[in-house]
C-alpha atoms as a PDB file:
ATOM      1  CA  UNK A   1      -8.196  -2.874  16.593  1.00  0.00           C
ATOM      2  CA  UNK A   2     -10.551  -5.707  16.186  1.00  0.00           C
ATOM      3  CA  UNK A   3      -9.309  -7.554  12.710  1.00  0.00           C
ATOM      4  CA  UNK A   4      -6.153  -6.148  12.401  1.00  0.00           C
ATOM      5  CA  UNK A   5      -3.670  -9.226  11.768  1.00  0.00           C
ATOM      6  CA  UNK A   6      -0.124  -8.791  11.343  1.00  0.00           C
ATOM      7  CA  UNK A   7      -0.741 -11.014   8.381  1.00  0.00           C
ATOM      8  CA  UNK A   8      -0.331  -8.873   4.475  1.00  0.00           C
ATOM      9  CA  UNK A   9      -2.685  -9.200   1.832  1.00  0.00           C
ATOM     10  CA  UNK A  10      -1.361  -9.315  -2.062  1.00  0.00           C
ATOM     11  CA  UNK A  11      -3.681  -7.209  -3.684  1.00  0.00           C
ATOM     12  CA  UNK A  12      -3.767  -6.132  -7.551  1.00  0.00           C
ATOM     13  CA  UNK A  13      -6.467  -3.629  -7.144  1.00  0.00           C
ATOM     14  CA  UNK A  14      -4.433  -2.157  -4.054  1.00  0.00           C
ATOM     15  CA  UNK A  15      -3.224   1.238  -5.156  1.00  0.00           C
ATOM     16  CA  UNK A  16      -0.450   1.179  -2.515  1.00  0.00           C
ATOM     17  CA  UNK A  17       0.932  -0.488   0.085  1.00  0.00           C
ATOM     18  CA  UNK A  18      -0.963   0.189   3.555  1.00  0.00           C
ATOM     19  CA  UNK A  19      -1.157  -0.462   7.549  1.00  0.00           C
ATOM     20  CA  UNK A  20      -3.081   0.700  10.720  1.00  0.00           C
ATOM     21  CA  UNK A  21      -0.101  -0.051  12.558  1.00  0.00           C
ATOM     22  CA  UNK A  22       2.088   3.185  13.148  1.00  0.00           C
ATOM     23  CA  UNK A  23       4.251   0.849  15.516  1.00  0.00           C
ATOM     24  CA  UNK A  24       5.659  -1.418  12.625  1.00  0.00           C
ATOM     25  CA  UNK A  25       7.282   1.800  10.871  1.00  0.00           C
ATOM     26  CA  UNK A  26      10.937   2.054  10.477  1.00  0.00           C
ATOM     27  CA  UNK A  27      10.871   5.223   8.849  1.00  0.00           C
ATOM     28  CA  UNK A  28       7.670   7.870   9.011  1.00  0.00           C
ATOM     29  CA  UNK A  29       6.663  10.745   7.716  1.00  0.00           C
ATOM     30  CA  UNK A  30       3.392  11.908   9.206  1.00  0.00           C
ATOM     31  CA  UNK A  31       1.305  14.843   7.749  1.00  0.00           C
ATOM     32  CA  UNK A  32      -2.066  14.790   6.252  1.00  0.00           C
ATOM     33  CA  UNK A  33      -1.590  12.693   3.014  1.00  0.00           C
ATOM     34  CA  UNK A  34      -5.107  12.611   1.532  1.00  0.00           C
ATOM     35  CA  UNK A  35      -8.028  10.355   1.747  1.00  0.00           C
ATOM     36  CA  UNK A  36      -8.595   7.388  -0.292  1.00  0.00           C
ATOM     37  CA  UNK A  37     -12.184   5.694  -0.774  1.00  0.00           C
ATOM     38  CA  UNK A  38     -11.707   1.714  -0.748  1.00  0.00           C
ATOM     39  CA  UNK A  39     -13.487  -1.084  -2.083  1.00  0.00           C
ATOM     40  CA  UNK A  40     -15.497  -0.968   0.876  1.00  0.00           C
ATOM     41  CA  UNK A  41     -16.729   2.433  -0.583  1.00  0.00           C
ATOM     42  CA  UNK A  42     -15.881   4.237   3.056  1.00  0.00           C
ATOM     43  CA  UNK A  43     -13.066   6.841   3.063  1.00  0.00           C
ATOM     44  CA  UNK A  44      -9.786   6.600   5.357  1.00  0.00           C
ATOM     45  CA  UNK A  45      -7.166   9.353   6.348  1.00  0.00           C
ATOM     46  CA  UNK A  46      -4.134   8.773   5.363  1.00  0.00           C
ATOM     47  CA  UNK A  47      -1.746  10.327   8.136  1.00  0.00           C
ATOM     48  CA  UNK A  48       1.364   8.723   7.116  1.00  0.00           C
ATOM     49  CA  UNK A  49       3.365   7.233   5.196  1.00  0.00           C
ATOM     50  CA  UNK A  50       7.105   5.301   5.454  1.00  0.00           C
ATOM     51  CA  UNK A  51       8.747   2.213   5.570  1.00  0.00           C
ATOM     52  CA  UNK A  52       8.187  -1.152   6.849  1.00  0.00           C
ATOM     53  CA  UNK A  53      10.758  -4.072   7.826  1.00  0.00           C
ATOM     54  CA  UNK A  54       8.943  -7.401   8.107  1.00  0.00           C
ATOM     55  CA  UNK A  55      10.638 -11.010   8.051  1.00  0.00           C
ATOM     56  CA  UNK A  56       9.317 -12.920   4.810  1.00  0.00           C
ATOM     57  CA  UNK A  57       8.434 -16.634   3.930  1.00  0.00           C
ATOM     58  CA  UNK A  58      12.349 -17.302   3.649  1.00  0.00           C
ATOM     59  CA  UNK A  59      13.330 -15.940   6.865  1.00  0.00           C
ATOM     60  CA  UNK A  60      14.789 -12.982   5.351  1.00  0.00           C
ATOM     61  CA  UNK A  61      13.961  -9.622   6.598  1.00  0.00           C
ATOM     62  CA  UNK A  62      12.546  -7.196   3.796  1.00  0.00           C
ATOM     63  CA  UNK A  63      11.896  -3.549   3.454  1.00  0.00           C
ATOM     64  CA  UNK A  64       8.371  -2.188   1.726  1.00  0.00           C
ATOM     65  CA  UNK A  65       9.025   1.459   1.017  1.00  0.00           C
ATOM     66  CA  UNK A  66       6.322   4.021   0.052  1.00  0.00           C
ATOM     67  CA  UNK A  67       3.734   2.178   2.798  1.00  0.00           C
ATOM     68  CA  UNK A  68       0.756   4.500   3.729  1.00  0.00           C
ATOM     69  CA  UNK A  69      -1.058   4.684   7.197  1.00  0.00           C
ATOM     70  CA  UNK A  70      -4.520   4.794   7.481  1.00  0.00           C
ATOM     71  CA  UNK A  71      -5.216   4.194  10.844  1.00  0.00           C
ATOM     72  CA  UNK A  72      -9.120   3.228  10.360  1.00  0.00           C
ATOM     73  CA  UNK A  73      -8.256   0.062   7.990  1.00  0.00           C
ATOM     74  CA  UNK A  74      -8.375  -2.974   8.958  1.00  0.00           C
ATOM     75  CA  UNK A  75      -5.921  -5.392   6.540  1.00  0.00           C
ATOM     76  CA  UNK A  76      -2.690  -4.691   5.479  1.00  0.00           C
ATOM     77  CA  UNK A  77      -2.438  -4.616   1.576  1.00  0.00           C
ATOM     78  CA  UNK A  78       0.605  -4.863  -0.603  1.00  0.00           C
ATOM     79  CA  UNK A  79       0.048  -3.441  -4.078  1.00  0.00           C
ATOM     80  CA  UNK A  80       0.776  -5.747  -6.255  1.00  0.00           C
ATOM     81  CA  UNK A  81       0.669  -2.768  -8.890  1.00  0.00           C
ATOM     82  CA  UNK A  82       2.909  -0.756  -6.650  1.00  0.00           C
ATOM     83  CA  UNK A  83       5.901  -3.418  -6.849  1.00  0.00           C
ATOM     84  CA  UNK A  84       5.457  -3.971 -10.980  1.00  0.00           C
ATOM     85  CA  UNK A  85       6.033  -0.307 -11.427  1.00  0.00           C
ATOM     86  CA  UNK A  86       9.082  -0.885  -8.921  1.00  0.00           C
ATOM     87  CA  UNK A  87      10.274  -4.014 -11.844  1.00  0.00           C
ATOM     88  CA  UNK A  88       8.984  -6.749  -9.838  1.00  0.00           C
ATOM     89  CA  UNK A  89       7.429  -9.261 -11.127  1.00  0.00           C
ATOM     90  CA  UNK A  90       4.346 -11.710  -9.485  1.00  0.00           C
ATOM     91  CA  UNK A  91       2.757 -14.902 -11.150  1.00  0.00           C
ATOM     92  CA  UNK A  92       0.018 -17.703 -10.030  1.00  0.00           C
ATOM     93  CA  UNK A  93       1.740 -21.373  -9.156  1.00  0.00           C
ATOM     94  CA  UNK A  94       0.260 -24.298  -9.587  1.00  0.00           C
ATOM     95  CA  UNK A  95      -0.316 -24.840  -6.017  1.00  0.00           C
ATOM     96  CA  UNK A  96      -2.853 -21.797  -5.669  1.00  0.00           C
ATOM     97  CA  UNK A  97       0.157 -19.301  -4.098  1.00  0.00           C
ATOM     98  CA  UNK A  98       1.343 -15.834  -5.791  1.00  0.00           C
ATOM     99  CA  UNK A  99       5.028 -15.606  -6.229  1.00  0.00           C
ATOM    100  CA  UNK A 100       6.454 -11.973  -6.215  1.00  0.00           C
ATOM    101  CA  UNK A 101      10.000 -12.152  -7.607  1.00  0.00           C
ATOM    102  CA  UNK A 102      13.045  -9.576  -8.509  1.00  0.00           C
ATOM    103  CA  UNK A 103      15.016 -10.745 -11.682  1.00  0.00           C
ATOM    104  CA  UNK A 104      15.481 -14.833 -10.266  1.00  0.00           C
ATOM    105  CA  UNK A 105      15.025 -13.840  -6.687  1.00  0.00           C
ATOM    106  CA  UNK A 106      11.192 -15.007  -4.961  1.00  0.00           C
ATOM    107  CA  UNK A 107      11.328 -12.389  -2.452  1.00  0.00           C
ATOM    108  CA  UNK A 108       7.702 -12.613  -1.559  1.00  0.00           C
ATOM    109  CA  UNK A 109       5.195 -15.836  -1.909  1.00  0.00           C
ATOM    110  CA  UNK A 110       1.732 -15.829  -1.033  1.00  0.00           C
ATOM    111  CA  UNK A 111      -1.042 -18.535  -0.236  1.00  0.00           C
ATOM    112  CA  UNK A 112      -4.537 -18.132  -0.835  1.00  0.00           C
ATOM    113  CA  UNK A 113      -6.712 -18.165   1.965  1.00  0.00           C
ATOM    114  CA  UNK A 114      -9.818 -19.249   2.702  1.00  0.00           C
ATOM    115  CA  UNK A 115     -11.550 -16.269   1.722  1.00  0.00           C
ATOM    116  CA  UNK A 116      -9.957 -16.394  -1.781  1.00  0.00           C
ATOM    117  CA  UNK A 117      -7.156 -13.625  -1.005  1.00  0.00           C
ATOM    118  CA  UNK A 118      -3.788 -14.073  -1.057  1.00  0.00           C
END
């Protein structure tokens, strides 16, 4: 796939957490799920959906439940939205990176990018 990265994107207009890459699934449940039209305004299967293990900024290895695969996409998103509902909680730092963080835990931390995404 030409853009694909194995890099994420934090997202808060994400609606849930998605992939291309049906490889990176620990757990998968494959059926026809839908389609969702993104901010691109072009709609994508969704033929999957499971979870993801994926080592984090601290070296620890984390699971992202509830991930959807759309093989056509070409970024990986994490809902931002998806993990408040799920009592995380994410804030801006002072150094222009997104900290996602259970009770006093940072379990994810994000930098912003060129392209103004995190």
């Amino acid at each position: 796939m030409g853009n694909h990265t194995d890099s994420w994107i934090l997202d808060t207009g994400c609606s849930f957490h998605m992939t291309s890459n049906k490889e990176w699934f620990e757990t998968y449940e494959a059926g026809n799920f839908d389609t969702v039209k993104l901010a691109d305004d072009i709609s994508y299967n969704i033929v999957g959906v499971g979870q993801i293990k994926f080592r984090m900024h601290d070296g620890v290895i984390r699971t992202l439940t509830g991930v959807k695969n759309l093989p056509a996409v070409k970024k990986n998103m994490i809902s931002l939205g998806t993990l408040h509902k799920n009592g995380f909680k994410y804030e801006m730092d002072n150094e222009n990176c997104v900290n996602v963080c259970k009770g006093d835990m940072m379990v994810m931390k994000g930098e912003i990018t060129a392209g103004n995404v995190y």
